[in-house]
PDB file of N, CA and C in Angstrom:
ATOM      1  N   UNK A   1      89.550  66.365  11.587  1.00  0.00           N
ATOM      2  CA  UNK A   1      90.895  66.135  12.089  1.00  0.00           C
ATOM      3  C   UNK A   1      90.798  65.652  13.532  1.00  0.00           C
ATOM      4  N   UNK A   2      91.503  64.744  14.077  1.00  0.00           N
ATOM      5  CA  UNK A   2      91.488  64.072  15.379  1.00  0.00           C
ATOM      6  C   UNK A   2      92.849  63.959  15.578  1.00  0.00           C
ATOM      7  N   UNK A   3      93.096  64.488  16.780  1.00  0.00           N
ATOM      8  CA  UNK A   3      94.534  64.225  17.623  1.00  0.00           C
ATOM      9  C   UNK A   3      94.652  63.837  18.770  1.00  0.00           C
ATOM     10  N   UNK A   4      95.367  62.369  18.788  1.00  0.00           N
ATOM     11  CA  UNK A   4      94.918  61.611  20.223  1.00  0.00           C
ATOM     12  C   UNK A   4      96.900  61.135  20.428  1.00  0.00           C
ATOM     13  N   UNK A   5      97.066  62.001  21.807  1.00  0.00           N
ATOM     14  CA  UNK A   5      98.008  61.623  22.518  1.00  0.00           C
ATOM     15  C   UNK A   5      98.219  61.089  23.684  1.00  0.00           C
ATOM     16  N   UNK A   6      99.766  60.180  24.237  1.00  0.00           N
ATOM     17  CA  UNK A   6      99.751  60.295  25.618  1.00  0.00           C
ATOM     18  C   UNK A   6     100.795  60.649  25.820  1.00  0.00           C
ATOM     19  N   UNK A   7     101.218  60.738  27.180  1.00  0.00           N
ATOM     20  CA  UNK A   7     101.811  60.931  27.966  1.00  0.00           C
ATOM     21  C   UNK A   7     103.076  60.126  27.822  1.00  0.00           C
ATOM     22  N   UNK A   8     104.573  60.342  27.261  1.00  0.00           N
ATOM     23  CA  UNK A   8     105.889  59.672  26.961  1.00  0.00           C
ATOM     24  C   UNK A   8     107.188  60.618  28.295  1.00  0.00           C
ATOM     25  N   UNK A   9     107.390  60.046  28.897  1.00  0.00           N
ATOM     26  CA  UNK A   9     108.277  60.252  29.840  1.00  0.00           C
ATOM     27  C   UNK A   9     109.631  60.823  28.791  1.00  0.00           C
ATOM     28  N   UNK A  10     110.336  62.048  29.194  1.00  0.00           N
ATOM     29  CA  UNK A  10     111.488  61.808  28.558  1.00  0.00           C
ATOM     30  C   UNK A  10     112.181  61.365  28.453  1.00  0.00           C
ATOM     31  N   UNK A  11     113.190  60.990  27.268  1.00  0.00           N
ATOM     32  CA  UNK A  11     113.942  60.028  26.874  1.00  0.00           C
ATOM     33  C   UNK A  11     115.086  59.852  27.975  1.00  0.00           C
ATOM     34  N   UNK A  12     115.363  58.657  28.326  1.00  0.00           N
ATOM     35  CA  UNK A  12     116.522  58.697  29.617  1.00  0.00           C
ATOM     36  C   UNK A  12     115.668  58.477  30.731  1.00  0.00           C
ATOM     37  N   UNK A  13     114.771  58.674  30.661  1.00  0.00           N
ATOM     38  CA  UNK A  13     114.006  58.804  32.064  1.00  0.00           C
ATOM     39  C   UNK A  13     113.558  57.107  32.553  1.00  0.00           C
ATOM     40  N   UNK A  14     114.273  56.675  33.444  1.00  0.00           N
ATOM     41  CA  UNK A  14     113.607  55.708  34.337  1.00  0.00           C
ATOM     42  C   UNK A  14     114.109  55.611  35.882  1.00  0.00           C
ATOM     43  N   UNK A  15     113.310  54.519  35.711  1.00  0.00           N
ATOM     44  CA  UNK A  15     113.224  54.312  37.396  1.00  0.00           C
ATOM     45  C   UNK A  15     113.640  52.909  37.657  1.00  0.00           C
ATOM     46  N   UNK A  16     114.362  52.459  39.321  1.00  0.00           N
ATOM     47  CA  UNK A  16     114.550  51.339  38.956  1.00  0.00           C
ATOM     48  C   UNK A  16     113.973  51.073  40.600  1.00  0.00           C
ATOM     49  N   UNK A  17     113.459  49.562  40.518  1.00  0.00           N
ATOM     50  CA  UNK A  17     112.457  49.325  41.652  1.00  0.00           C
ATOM     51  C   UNK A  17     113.428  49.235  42.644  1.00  0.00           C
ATOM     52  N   UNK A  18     113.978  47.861  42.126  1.00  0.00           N
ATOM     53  CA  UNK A  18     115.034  47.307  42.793  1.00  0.00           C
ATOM     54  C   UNK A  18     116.258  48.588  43.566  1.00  0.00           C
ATOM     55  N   UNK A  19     116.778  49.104  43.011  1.00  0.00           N
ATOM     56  CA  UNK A  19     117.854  49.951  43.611  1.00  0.00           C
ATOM     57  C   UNK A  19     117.539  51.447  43.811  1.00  0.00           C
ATOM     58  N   UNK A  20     115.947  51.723  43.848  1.00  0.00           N
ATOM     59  CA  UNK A  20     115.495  52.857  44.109  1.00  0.00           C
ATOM     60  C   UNK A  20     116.624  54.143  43.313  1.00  0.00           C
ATOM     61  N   UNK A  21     116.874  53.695  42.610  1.00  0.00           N
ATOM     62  CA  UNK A  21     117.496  55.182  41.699  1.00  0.00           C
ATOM     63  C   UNK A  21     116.774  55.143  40.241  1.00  0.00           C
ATOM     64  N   UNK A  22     117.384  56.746  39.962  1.00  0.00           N
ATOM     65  CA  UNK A  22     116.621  57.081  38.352  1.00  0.00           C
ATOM     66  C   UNK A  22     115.909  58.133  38.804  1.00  0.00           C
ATOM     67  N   UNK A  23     114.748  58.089  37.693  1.00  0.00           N
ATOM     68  CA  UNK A  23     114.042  59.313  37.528  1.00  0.00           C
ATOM     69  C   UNK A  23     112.644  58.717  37.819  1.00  0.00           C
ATOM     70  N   UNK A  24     111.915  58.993  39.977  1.00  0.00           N
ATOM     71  CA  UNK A  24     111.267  58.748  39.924  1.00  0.00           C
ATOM     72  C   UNK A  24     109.665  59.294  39.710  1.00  0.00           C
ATOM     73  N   UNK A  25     110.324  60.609  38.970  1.00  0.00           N
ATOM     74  CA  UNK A  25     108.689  61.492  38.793  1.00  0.00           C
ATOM     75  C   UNK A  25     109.070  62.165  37.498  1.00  0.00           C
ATOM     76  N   UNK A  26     108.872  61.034  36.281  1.00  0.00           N
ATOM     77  CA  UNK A  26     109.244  61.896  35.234  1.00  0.00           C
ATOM     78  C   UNK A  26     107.397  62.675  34.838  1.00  0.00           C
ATOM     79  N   UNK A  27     106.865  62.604  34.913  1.00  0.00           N
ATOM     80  CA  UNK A  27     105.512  63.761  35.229  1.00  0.00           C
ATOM     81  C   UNK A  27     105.331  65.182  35.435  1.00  0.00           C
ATOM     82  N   UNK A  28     105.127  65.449  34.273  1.00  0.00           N
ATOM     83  CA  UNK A  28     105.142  67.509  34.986  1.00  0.00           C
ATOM     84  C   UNK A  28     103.718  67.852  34.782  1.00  0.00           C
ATOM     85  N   UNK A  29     103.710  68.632  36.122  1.00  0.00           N
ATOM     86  CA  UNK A  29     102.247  69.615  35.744  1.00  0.00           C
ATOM     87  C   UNK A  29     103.111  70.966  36.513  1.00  0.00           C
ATOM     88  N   UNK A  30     102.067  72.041  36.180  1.00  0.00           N
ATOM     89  CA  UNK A  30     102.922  73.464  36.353  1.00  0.00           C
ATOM     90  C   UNK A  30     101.957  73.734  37.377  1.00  0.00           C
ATOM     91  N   UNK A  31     102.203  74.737  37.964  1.00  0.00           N
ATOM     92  CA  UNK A  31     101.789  76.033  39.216  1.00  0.00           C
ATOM     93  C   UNK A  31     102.813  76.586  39.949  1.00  0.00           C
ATOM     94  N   UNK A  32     102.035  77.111  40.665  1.00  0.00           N
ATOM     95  CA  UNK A  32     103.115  78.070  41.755  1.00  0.00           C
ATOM     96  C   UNK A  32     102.312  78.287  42.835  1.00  0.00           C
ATOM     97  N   UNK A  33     102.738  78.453  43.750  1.00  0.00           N
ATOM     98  CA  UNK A  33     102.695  78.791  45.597  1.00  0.00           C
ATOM     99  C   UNK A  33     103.611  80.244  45.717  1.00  0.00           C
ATOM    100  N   UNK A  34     102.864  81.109  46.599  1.00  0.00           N
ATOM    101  CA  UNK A  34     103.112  81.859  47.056  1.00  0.00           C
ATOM    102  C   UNK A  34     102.758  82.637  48.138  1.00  0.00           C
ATOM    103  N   UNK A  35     103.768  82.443  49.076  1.00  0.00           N
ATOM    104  CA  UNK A  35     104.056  82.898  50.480  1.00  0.00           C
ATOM    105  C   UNK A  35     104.040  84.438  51.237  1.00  0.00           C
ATOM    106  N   UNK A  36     103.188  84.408  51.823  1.00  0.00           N
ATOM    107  CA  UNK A  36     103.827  86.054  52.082  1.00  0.00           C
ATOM    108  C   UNK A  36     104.050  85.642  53.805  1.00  0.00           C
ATOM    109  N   UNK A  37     105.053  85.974  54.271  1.00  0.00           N
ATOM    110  CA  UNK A  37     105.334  85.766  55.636  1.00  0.00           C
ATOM    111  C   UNK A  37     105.700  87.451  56.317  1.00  0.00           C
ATOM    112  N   UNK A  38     105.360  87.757  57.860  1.00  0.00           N
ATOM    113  CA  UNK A  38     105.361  89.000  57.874  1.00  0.00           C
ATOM    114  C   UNK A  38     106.146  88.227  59.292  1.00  0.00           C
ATOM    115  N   UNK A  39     106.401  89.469  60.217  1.00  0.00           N
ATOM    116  CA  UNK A  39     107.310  88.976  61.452  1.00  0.00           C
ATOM    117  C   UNK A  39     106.774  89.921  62.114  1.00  0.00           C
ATOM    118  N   UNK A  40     106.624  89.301  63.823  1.00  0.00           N
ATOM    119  CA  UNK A  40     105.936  90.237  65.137  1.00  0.00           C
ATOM    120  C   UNK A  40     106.703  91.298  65.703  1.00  0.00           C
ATOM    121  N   UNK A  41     106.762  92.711  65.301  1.00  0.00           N
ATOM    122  CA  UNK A  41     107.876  93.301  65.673  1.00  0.00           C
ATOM    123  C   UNK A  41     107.924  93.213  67.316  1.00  0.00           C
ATOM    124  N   UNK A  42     107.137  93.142  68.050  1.00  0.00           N
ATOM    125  CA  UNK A  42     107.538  92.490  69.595  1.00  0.00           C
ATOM    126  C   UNK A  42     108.142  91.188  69.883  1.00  0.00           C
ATOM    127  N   UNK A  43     107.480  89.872  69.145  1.00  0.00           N
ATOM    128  CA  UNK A  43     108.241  88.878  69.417  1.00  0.00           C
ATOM    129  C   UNK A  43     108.779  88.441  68.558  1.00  0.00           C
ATOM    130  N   UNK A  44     109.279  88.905  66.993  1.00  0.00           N
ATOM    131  CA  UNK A  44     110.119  88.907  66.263  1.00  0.00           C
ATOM    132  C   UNK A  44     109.935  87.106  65.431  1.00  0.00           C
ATOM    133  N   UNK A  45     107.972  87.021  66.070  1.00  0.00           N
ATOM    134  CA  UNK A  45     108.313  85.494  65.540  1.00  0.00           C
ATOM    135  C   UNK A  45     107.685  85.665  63.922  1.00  0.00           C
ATOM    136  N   UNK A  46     108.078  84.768  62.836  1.00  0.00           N
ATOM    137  CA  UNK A  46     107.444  85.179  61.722  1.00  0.00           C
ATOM    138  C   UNK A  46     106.336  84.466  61.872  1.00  0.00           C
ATOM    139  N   UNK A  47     105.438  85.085  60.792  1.00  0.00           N
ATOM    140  CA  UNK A  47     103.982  84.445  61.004  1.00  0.00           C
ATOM    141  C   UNK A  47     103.515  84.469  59.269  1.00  0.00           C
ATOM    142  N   UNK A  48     103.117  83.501  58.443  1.00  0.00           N
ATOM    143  CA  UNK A  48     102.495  83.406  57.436  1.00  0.00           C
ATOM    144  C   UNK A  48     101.032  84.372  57.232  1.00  0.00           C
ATOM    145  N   UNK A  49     101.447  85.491  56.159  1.00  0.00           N
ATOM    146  CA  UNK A  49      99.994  86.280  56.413  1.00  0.00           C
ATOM    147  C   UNK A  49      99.123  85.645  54.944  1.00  0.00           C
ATOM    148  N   UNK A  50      99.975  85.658  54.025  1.00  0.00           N
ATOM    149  CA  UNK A  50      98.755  84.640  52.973  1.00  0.00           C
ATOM    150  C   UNK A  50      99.880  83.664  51.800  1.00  0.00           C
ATOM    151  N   UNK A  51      99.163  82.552  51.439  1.00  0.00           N
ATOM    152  CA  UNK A  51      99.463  81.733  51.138  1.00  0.00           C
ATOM    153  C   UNK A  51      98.157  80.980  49.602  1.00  0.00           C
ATOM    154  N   UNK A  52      98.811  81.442  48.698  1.00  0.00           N
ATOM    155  CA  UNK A  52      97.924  81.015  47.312  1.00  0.00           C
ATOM    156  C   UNK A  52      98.686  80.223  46.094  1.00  0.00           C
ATOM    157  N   UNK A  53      97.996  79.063  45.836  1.00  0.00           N
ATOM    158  CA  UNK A  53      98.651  78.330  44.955  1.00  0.00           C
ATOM    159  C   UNK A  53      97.500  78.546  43.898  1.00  0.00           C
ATOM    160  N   UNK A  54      98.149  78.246  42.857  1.00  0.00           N
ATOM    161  CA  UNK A  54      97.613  77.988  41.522  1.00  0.00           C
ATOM    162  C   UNK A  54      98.113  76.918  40.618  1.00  0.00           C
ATOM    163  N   UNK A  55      97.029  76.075  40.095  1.00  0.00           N
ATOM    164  CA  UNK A  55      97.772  75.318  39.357  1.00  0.00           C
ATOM    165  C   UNK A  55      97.550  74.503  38.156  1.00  0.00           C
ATOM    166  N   UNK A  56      97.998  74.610  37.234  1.00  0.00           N
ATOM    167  CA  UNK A  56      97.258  74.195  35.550  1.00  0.00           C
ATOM    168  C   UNK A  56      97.210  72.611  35.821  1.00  0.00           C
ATOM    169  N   UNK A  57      96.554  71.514  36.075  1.00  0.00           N
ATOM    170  CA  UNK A  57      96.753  70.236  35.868  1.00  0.00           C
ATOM    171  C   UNK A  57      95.546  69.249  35.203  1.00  0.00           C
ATOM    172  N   UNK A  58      95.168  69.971  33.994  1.00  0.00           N
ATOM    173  CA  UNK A  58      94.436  69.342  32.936  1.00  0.00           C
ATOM    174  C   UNK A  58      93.410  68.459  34.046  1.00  0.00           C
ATOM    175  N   UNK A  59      92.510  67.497  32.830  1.00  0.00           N
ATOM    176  CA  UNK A  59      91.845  66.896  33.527  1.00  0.00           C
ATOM    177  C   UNK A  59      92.468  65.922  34.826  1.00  0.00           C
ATOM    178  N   UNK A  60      91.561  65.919  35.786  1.00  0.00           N
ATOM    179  CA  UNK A  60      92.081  65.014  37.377  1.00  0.00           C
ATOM    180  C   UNK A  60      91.071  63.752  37.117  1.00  0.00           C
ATOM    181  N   UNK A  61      92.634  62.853  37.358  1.00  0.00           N
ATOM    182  CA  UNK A  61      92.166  61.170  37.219  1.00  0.00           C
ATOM    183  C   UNK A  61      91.386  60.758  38.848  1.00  0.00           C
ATOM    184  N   UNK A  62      92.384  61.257  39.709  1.00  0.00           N
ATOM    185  CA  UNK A  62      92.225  60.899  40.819  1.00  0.00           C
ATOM    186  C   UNK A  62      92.513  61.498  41.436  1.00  0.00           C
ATOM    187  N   UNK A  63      91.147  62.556  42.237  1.00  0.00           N
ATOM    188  CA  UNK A  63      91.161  63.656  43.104  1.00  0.00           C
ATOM    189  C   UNK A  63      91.417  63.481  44.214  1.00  0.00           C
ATOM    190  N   UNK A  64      91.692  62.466  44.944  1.00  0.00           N
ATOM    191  CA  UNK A  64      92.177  62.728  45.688  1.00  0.00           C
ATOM    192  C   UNK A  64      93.570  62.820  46.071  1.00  0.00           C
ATOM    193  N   UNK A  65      94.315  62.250  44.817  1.00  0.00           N
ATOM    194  CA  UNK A  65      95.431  62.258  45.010  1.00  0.00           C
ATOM    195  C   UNK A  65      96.414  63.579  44.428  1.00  0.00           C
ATOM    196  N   UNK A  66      95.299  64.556  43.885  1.00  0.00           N
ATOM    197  CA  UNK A  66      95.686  65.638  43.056  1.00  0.00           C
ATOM    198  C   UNK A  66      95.392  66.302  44.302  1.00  0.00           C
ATOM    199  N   UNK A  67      94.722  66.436  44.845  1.00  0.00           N
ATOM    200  CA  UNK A  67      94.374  67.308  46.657  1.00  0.00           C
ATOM    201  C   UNK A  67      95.526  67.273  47.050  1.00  0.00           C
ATOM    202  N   UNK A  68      96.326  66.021  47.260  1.00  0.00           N
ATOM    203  CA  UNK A  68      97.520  65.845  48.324  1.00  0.00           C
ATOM    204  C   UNK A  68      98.280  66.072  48.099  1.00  0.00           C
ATOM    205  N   UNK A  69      98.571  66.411  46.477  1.00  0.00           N
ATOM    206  CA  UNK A  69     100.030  67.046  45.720  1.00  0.00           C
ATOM    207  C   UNK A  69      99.435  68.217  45.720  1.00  0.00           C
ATOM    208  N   UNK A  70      98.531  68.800  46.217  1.00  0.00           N
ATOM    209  CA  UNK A  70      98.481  70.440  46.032  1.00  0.00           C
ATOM    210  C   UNK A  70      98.738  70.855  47.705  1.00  0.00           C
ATOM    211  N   UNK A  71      97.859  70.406  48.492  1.00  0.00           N
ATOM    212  CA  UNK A  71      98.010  70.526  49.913  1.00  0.00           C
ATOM    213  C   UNK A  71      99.621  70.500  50.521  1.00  0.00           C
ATOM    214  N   UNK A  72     100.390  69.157  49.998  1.00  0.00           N
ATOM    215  CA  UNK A  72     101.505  68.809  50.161  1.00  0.00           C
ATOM    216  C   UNK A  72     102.656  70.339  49.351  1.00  0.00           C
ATOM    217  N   UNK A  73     102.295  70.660  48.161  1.00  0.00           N
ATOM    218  CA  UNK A  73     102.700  71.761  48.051  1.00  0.00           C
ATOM    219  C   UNK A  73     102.820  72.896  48.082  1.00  0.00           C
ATOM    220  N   UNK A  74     101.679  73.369  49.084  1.00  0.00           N
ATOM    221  CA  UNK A  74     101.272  74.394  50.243  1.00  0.00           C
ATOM    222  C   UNK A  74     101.599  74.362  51.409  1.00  0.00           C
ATOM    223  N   UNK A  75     102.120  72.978  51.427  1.00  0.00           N
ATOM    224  CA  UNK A  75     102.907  72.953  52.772  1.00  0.00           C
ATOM    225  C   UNK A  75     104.042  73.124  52.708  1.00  0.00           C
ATOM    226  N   UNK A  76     104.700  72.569  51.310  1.00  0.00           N
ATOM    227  CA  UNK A  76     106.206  73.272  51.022  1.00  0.00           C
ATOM    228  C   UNK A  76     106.579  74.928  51.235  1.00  0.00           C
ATOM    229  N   UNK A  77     105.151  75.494  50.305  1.00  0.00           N
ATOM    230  CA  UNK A  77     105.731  76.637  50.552  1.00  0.00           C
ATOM    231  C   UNK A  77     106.051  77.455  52.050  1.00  0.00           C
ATOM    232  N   UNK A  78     104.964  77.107  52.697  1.00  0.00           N
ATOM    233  CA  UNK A  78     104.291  77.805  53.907  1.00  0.00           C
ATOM    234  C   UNK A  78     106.082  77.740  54.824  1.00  0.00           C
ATOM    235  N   UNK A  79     106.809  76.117  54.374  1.00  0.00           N
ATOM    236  CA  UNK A  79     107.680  75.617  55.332  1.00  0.00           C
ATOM    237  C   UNK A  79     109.244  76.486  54.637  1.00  0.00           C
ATOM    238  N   UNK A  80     108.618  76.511  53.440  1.00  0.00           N
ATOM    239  CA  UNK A  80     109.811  77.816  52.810  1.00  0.00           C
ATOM    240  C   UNK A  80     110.279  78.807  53.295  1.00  0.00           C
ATOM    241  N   UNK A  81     108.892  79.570  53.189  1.00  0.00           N
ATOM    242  CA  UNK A  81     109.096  81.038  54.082  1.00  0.00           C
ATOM    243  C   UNK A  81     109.145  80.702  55.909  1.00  0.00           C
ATOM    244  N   UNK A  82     108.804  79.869  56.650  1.00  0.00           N
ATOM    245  CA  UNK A  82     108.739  80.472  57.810  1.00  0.00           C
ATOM    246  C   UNK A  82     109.783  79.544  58.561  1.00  0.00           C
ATOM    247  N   UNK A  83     110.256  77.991  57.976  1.00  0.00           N
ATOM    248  CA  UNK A  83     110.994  77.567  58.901  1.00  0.00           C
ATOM    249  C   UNK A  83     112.250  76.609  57.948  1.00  0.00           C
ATOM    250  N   UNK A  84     112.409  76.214  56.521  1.00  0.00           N
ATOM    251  CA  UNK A  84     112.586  75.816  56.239  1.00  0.00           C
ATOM    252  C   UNK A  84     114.122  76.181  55.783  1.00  0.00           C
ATOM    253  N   UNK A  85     115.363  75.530  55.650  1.00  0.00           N
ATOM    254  CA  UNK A  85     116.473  76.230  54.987  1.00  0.00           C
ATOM    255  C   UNK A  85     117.188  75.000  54.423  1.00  0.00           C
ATOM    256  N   UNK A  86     117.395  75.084  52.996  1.00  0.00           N
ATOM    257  CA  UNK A  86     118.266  74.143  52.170  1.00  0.00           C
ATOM    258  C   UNK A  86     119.721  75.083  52.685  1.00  0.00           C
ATOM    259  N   UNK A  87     120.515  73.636  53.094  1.00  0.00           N
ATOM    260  CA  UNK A  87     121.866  73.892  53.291  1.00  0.00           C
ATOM    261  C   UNK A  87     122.822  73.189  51.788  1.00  0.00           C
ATOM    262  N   UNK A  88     123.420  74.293  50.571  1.00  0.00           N
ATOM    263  CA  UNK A  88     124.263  73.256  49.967  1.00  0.00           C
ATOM    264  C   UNK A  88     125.608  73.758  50.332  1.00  0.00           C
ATOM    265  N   UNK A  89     126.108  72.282  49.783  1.00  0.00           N
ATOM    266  CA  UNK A  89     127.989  72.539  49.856  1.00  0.00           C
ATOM    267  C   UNK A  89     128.374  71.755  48.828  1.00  0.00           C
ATOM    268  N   UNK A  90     128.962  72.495  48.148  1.00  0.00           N
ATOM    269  CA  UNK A  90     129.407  72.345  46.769  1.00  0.00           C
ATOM    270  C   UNK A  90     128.236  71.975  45.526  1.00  0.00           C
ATOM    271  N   UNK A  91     127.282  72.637  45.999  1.00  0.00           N
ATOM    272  CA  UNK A  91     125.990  72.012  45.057  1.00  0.00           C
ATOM    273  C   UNK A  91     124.939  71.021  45.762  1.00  0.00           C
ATOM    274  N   UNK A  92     125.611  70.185  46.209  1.00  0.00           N
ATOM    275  CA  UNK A  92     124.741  68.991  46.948  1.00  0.00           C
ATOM    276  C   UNK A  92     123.814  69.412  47.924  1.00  0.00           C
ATOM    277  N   UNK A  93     122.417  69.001  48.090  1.00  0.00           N
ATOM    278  CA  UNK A  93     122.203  69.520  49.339  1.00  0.00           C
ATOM    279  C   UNK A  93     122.800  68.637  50.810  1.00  0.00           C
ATOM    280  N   UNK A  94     123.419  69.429  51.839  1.00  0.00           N
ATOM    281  CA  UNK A  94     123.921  69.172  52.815  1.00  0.00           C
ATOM    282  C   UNK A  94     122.666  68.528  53.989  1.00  0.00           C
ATOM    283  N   UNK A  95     121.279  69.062  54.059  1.00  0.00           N
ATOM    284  CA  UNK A  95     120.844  68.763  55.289  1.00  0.00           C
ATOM    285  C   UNK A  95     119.145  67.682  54.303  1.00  0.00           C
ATOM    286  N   UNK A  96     119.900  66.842  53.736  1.00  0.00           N
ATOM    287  CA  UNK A  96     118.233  66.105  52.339  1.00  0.00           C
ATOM    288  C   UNK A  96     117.865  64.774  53.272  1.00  0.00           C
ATOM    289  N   UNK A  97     117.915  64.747  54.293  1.00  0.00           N
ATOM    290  CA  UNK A  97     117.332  63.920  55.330  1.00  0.00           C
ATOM    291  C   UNK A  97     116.551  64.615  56.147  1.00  0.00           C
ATOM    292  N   UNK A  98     115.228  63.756  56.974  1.00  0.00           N
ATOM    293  CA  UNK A  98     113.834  64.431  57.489  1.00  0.00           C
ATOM    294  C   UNK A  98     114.642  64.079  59.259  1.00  0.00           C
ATOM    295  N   UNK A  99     115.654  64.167  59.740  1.00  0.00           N
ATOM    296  CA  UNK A  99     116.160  64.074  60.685  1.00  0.00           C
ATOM    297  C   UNK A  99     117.344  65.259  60.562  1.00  0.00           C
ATOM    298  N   UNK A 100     117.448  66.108  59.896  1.00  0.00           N
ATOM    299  CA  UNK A 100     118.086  67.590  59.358  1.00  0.00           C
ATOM    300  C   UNK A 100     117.655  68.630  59.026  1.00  0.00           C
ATOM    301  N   UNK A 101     116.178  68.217  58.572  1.00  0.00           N
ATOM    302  CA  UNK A 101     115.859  69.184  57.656  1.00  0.00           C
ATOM    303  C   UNK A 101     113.843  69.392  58.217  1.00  0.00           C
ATOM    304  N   UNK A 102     114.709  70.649  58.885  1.00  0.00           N
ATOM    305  CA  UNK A 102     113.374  71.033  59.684  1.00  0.00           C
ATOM    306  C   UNK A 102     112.205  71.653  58.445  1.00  0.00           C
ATOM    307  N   UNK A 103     110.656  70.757  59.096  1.00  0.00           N
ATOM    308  CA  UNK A 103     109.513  71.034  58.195  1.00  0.00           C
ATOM    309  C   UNK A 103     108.509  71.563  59.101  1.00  0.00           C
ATOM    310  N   UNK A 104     107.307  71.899  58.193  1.00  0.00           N
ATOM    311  CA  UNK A 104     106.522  72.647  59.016  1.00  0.00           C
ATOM    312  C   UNK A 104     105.432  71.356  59.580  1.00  0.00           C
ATOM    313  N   UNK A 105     105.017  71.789  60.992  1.00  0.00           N
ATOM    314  CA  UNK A 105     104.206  70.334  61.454  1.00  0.00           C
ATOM    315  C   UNK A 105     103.041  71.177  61.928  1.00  0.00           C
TER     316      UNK A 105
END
């Protein structure tokens, strides 16, 4: 018995070059990040005490670009817990511009 698949974006799912809308990461791989942030009870600043991702992503085509979506999502978290805050109003996010929306540097 032999079973040979690929990879089908879900149905609905596109992207459009031209007008930059759609669905531009129809691609899933799974993991999780997790943050533990503690705070200086003298200077009350928080401080990241550990930080561990895990993550299922089958064979890697191109490691280095699987590094930078993991790194990049260790940096999400890290910017979660210690400086980061989604503002919504009415659902939408309010602050989804990098001139609003403080990250970790």
């Amino acid at each position: 018995l032999r079973v040979e698949a690929r990879y089908q974006p879900p149905p609905g799912a596109r992207w459009d070059d031209k007008t930059y809308t759609g669905c531009a990461y129809a691609g899933f791989s799974y993991g999780v990040n997790v943050a533990v942030a503690g705070l200086d009870p003298v200077t009350y600043t928080p401080k990241l005490t550990k930080l561990v991702g895990v993550y299922d992503i089958g064979r890697v085509i191109n490691p280095t670009l699987a590094l930078g979506q993991i790194e990049g999502g260790m940096a999400q978290a890290a910017g979660w817990a210690l400086t980061e805050e989604v503002v919504l109003r009415e659902g939408i996010m309010a602050n989804a511009r990098l001139t609003n929306y403080i990250l970790p540097t």
